[in-house]
PDB file of N, CA and C in Angstrom:
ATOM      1  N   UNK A   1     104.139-136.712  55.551  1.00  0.00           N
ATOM      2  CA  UNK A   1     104.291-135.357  56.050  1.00  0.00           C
ATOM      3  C   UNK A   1     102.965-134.604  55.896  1.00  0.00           C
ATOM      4  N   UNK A   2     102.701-133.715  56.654  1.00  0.00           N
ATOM      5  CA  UNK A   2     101.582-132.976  56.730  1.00  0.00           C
ATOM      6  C   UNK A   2     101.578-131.941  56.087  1.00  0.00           C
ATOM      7  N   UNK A   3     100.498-131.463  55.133  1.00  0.00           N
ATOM      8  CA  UNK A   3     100.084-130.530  54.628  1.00  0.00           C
ATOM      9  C   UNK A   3     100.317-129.187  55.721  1.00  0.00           C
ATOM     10  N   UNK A   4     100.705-128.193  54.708  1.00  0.00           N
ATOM     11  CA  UNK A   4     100.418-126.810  56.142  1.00  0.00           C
ATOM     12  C   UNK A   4      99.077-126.280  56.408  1.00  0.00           C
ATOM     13  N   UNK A   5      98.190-126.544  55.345  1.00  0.00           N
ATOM     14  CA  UNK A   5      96.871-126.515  55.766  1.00  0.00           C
ATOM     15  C   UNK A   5      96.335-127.040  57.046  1.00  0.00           C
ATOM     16  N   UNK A   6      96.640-128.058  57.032  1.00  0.00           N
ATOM     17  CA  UNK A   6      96.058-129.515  57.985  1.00  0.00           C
ATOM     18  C   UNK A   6      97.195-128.981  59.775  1.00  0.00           C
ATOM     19  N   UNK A   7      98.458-128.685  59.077  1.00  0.00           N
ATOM     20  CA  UNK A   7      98.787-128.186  60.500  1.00  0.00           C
ATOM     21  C   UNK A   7      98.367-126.647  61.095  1.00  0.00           C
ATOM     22  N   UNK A   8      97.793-126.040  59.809  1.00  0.00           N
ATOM     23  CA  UNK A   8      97.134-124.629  60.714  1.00  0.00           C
ATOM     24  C   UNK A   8      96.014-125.309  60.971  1.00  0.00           C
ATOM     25  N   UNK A   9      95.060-125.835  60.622  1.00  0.00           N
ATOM     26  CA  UNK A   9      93.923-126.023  61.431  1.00  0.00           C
ATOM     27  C   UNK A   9      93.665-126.627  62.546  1.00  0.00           C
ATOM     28  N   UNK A  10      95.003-128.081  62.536  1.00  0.00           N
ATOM     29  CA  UNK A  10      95.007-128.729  64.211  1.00  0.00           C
ATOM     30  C   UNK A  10      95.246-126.953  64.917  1.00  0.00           C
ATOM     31  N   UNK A  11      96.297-126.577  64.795  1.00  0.00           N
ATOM     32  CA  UNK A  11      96.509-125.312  65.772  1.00  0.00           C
ATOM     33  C   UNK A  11      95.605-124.675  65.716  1.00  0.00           C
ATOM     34  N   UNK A  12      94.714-124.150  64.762  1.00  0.00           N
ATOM     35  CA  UNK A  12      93.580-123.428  65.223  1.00  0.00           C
ATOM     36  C   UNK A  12      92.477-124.179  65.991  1.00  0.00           C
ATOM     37  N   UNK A  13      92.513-125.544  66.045  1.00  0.00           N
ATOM     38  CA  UNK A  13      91.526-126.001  66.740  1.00  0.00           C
ATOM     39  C   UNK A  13      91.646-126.300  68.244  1.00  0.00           C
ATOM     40  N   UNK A  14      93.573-126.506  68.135  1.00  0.00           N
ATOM     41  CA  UNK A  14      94.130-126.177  69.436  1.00  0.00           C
ATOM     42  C   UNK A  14      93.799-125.511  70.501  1.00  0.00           C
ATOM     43  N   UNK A  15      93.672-123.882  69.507  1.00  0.00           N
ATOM     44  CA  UNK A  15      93.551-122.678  70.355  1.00  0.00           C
ATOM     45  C   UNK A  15      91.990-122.553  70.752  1.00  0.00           C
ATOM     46  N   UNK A  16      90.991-123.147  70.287  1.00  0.00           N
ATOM     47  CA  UNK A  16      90.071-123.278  70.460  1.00  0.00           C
ATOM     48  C   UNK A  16      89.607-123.842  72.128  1.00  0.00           C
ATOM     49  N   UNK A  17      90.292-125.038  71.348  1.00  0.00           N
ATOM     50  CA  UNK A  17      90.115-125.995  72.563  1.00  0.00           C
ATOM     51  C   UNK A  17      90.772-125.063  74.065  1.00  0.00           C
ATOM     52  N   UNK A  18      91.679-124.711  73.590  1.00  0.00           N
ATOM     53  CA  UNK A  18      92.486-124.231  75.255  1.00  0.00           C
ATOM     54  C   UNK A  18      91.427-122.875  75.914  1.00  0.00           C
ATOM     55  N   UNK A  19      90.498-122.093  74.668  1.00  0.00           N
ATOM     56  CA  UNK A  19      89.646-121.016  75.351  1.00  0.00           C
ATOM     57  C   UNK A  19      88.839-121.626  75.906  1.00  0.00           C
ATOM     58  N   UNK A  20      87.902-122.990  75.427  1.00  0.00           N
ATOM     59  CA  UNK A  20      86.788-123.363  75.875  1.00  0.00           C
ATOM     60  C   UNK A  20      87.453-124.373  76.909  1.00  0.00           C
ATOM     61  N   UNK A  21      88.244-124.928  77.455  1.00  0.00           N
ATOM     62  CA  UNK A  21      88.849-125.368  78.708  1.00  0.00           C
ATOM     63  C   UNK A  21      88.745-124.151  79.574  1.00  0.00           C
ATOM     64  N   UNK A  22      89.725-123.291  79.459  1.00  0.00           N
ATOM     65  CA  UNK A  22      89.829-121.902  80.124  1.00  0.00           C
ATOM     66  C   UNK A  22      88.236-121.281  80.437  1.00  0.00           C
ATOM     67  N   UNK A  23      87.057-121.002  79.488  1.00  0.00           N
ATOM     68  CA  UNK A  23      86.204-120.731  80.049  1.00  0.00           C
ATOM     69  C   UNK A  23      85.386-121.770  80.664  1.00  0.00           C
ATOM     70  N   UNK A  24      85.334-122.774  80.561  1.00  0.00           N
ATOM     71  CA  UNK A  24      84.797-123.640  81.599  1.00  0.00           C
ATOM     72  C   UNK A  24      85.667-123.617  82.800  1.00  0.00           C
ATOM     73  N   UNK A  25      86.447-123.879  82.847  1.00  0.00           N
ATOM     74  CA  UNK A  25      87.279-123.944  84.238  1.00  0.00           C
ATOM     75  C   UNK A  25      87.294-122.395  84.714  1.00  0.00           C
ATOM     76  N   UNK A  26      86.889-121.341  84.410  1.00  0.00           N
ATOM     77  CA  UNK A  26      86.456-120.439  84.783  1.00  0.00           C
ATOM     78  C   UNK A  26      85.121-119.817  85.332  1.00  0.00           C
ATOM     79  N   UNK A  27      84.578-120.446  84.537  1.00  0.00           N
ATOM     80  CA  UNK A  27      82.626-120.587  85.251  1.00  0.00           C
ATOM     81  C   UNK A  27      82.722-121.116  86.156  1.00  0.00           C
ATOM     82  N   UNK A  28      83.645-122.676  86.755  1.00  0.00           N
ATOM     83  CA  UNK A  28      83.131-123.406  87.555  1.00  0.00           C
ATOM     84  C   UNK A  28      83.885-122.649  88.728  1.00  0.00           C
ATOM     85  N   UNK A  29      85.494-121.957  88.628  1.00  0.00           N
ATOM     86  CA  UNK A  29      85.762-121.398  89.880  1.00  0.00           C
ATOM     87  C   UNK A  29      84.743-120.264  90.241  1.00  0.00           C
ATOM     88  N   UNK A  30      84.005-119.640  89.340  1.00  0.00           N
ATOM     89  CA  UNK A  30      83.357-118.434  89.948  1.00  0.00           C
ATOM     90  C   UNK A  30      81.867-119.252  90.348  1.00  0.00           C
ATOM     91  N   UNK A  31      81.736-120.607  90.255  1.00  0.00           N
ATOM     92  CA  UNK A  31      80.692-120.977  90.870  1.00  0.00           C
ATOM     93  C   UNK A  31      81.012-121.127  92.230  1.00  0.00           C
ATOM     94  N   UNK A  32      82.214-121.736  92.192  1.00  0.00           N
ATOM     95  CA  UNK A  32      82.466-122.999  93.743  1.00  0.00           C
ATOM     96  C   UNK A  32      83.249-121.375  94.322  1.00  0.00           C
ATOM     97  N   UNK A  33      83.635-120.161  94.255  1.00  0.00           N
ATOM     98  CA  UNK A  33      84.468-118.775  94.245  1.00  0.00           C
ATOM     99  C   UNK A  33      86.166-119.499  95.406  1.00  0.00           C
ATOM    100  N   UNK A  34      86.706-120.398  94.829  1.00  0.00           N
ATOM    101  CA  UNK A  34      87.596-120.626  95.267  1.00  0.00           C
ATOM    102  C   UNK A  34      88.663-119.800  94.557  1.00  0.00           C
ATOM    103  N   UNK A  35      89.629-119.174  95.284  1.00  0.00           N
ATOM    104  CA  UNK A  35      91.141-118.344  94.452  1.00  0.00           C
ATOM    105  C   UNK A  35      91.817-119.312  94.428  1.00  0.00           C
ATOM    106  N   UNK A  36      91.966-120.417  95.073  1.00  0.00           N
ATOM    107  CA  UNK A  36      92.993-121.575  94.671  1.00  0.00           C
ATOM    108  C   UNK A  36      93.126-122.421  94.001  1.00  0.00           C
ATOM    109  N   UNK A  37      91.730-122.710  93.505  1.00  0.00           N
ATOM    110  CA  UNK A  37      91.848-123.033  91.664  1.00  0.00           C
ATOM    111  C   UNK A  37      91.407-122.102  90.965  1.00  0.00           C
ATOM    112  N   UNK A  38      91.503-120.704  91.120  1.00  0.00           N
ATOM    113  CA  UNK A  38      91.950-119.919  90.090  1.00  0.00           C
ATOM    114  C   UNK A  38      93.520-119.679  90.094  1.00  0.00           C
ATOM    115  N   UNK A  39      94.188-120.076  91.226  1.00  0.00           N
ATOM    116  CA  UNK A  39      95.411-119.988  90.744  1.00  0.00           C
ATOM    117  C   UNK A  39      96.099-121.093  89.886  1.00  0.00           C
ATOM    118  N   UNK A  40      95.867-122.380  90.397  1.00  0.00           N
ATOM    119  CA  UNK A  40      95.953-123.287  90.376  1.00  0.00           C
ATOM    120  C   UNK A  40      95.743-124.103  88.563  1.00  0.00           C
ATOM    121  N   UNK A  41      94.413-123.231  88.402  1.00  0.00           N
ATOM    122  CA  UNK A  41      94.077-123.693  87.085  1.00  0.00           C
ATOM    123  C   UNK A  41      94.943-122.337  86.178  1.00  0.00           C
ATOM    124  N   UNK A  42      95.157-121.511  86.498  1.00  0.00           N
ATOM    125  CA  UNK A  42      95.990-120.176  85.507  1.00  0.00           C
ATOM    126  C   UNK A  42      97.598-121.064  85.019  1.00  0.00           C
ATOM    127  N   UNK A  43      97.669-121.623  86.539  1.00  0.00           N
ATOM    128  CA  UNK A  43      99.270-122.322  86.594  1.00  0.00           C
ATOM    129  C   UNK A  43      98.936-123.547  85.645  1.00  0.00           C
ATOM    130  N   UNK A  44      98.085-124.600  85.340  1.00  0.00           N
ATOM    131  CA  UNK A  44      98.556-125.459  84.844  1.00  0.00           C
ATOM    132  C   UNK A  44      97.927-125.189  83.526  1.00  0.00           C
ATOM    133  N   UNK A  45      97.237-123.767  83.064  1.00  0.00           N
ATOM    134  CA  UNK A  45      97.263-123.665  81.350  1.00  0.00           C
ATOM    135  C   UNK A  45      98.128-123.119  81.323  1.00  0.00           C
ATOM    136  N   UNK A  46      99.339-122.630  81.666  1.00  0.00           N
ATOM    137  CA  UNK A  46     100.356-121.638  81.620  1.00  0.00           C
ATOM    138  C   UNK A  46     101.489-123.048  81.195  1.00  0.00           C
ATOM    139  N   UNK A  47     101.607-123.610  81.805  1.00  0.00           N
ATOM    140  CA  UNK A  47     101.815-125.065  81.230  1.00  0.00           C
ATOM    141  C   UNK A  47     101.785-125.655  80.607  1.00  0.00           C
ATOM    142  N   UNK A  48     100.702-126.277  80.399  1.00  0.00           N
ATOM    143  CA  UNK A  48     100.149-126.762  79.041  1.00  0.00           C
ATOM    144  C   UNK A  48     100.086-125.883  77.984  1.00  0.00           C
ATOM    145  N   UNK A  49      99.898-124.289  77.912  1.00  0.00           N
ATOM    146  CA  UNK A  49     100.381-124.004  76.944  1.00  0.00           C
ATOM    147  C   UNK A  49     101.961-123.583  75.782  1.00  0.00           C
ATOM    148  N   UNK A  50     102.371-123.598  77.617  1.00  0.00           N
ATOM    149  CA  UNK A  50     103.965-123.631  77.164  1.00  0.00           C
ATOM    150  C   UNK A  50     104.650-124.985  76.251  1.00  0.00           C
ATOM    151  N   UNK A  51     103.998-126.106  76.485  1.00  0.00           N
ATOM    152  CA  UNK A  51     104.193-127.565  76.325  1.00  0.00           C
ATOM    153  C   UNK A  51     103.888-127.459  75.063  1.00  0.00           C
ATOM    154  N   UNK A  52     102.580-126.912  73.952  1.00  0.00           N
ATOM    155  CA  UNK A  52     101.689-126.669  73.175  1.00  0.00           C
ATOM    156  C   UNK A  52     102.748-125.830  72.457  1.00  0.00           C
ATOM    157  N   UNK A  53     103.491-125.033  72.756  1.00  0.00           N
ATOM    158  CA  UNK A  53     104.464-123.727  72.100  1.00  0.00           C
ATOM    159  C   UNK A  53     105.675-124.881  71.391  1.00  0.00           C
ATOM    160  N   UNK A  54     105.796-125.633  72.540  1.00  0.00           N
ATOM    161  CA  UNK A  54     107.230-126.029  72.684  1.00  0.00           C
ATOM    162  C   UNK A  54     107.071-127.218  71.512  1.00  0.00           C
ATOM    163  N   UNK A  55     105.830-128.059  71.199  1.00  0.00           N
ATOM    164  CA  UNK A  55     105.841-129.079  70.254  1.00  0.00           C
ATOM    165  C   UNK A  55     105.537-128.266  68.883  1.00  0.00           C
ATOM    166  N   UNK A  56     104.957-126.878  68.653  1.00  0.00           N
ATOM    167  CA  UNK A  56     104.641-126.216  67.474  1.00  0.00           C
ATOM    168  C   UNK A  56     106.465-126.055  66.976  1.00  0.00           C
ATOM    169  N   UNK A  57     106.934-125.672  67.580  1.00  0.00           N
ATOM    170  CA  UNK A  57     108.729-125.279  66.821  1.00  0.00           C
ATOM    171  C   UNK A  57     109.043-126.529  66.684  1.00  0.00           C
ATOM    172  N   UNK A  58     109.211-127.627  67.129  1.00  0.00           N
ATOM    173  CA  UNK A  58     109.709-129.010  66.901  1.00  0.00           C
ATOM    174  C   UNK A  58     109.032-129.259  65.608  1.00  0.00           C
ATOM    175  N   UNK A  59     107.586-128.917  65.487  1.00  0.00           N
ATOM    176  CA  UNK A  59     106.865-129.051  64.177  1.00  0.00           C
ATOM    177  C   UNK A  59     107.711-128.426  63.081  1.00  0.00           C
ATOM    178  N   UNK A  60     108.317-127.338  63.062  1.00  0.00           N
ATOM    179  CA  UNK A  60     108.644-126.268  62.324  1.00  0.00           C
ATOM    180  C   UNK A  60     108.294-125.136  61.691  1.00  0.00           C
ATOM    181  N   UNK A  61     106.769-124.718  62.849  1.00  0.00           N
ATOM    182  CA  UNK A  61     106.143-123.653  62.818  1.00  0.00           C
ATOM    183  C   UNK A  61     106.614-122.892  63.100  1.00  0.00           C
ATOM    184  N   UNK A  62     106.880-121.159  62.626  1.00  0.00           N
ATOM    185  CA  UNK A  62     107.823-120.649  62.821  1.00  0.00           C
ATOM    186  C   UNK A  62     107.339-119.466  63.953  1.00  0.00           C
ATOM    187  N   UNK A  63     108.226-118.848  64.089  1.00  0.00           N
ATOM    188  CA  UNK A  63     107.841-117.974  65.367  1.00  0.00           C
ATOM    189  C   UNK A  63     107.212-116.747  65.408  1.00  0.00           C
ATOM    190  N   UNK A  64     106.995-116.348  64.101  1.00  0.00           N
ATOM    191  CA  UNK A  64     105.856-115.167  64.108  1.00  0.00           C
ATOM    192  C   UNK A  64     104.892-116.031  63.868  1.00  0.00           C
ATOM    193  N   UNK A  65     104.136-117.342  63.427  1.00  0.00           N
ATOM    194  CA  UNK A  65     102.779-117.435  63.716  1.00  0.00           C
ATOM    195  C   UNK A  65     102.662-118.031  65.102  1.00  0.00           C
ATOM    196  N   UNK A  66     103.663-118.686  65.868  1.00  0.00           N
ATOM    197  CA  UNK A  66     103.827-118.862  67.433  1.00  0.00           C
ATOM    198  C   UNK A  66     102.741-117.367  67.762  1.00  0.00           C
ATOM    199  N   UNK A  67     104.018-116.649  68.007  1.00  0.00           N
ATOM    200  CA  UNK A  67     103.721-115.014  68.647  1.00  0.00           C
ATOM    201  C   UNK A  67     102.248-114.963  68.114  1.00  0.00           C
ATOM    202  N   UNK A  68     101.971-114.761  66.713  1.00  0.00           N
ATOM    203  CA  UNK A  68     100.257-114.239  66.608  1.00  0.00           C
ATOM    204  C   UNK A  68      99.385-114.872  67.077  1.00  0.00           C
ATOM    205  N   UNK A  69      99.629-115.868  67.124  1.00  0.00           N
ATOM    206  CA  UNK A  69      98.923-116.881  67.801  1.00  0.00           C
ATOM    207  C   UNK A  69      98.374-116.954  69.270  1.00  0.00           C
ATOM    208  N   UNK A  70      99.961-116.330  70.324  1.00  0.00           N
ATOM    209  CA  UNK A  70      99.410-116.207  71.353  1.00  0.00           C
ATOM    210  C   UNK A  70      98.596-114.881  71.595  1.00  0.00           C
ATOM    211  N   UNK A  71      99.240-113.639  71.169  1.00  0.00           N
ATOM    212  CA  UNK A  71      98.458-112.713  71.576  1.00  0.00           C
ATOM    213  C   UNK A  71      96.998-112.903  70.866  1.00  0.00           C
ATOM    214  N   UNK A  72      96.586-113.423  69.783  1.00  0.00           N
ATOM    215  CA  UNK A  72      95.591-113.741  69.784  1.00  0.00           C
ATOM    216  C   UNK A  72      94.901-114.751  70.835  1.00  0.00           C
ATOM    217  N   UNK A  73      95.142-115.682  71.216  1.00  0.00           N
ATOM    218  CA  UNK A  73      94.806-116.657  72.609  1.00  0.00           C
ATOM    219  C   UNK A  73      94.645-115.678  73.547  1.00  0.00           C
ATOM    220  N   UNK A  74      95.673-114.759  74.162  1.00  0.00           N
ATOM    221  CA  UNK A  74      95.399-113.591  75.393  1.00  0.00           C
ATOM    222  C   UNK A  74      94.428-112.544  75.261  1.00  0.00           C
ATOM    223  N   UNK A  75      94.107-112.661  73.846  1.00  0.00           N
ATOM    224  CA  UNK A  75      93.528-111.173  73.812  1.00  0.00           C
ATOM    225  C   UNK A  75      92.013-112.094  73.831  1.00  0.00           C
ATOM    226  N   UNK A  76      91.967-113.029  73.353  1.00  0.00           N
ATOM    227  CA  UNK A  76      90.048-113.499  73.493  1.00  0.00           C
ATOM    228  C   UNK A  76      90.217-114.141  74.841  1.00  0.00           C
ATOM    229  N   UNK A  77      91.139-114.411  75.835  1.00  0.00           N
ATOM    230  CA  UNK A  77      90.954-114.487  77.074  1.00  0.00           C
ATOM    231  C   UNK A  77      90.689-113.309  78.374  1.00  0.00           C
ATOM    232  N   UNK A  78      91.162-112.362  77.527  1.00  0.00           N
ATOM    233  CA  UNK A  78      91.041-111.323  78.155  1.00  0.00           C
ATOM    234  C   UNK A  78      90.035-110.708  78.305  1.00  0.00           C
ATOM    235  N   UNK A  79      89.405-110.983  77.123  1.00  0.00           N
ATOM    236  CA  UNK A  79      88.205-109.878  76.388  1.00  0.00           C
ATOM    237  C   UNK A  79      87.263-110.988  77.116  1.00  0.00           C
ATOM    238  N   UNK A  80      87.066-112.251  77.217  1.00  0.00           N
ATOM    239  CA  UNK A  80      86.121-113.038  77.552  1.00  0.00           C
ATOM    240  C   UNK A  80      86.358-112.759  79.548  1.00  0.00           C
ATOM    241  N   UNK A  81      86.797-112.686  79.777  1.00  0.00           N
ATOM    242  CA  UNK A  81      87.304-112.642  81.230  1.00  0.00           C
ATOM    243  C   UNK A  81      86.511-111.545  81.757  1.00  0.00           C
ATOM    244  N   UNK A  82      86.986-110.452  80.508  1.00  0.00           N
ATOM    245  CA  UNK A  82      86.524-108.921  81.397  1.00  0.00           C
ATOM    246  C   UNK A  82      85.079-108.763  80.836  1.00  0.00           C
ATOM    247  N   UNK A  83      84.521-108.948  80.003  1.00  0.00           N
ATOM    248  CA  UNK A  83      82.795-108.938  79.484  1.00  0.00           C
ATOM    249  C   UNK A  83      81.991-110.282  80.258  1.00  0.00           C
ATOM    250  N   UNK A  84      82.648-111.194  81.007  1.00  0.00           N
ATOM    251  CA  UNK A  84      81.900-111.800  81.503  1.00  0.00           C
ATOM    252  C   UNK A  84      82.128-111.835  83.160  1.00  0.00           C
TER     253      UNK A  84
END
């Protein structure tokens, strides 16, 4: 069984990983300025992060660090979105 240490840090490295996906796949639509993989790519992290939600409760992570978790994820997507 896993330490809860060891499972906050996969998840924090999680959330990592899903900003720096998100801002790369964001540089490259505002290179190539296609809206259809900006939709396209919104739809399948919306996905994958739902998938990402859905294996944290099976873990038995509970649902207020779920919740902080995401609005933390939205809020440095947001903030990175609108300053860049």
């Amino acid at each position: 069984m896993m330490h809860n240490w060891t499972m906050y840090l996969n998840m924090a490295i999680g959330t990592v990983g899903i900003i720096l996906v998100f801002l790369g796949l964001f540089e490259f639509v505002n290179l190539v300025e296609d809206i259809k993989g900006l939709i396209l790519i919104l739809v399948g992290l919306t996905i994958i992060i739902h998938y990402v939600y859905h294996l944290e409760k099976k873990a038995g992570i509970s649902n207020k660090i779920i919740w902080v978790r995401a609005i933390i994820l939205i809020l440095v997507i947001y903030l990175v979105y609108y300053f860049l």
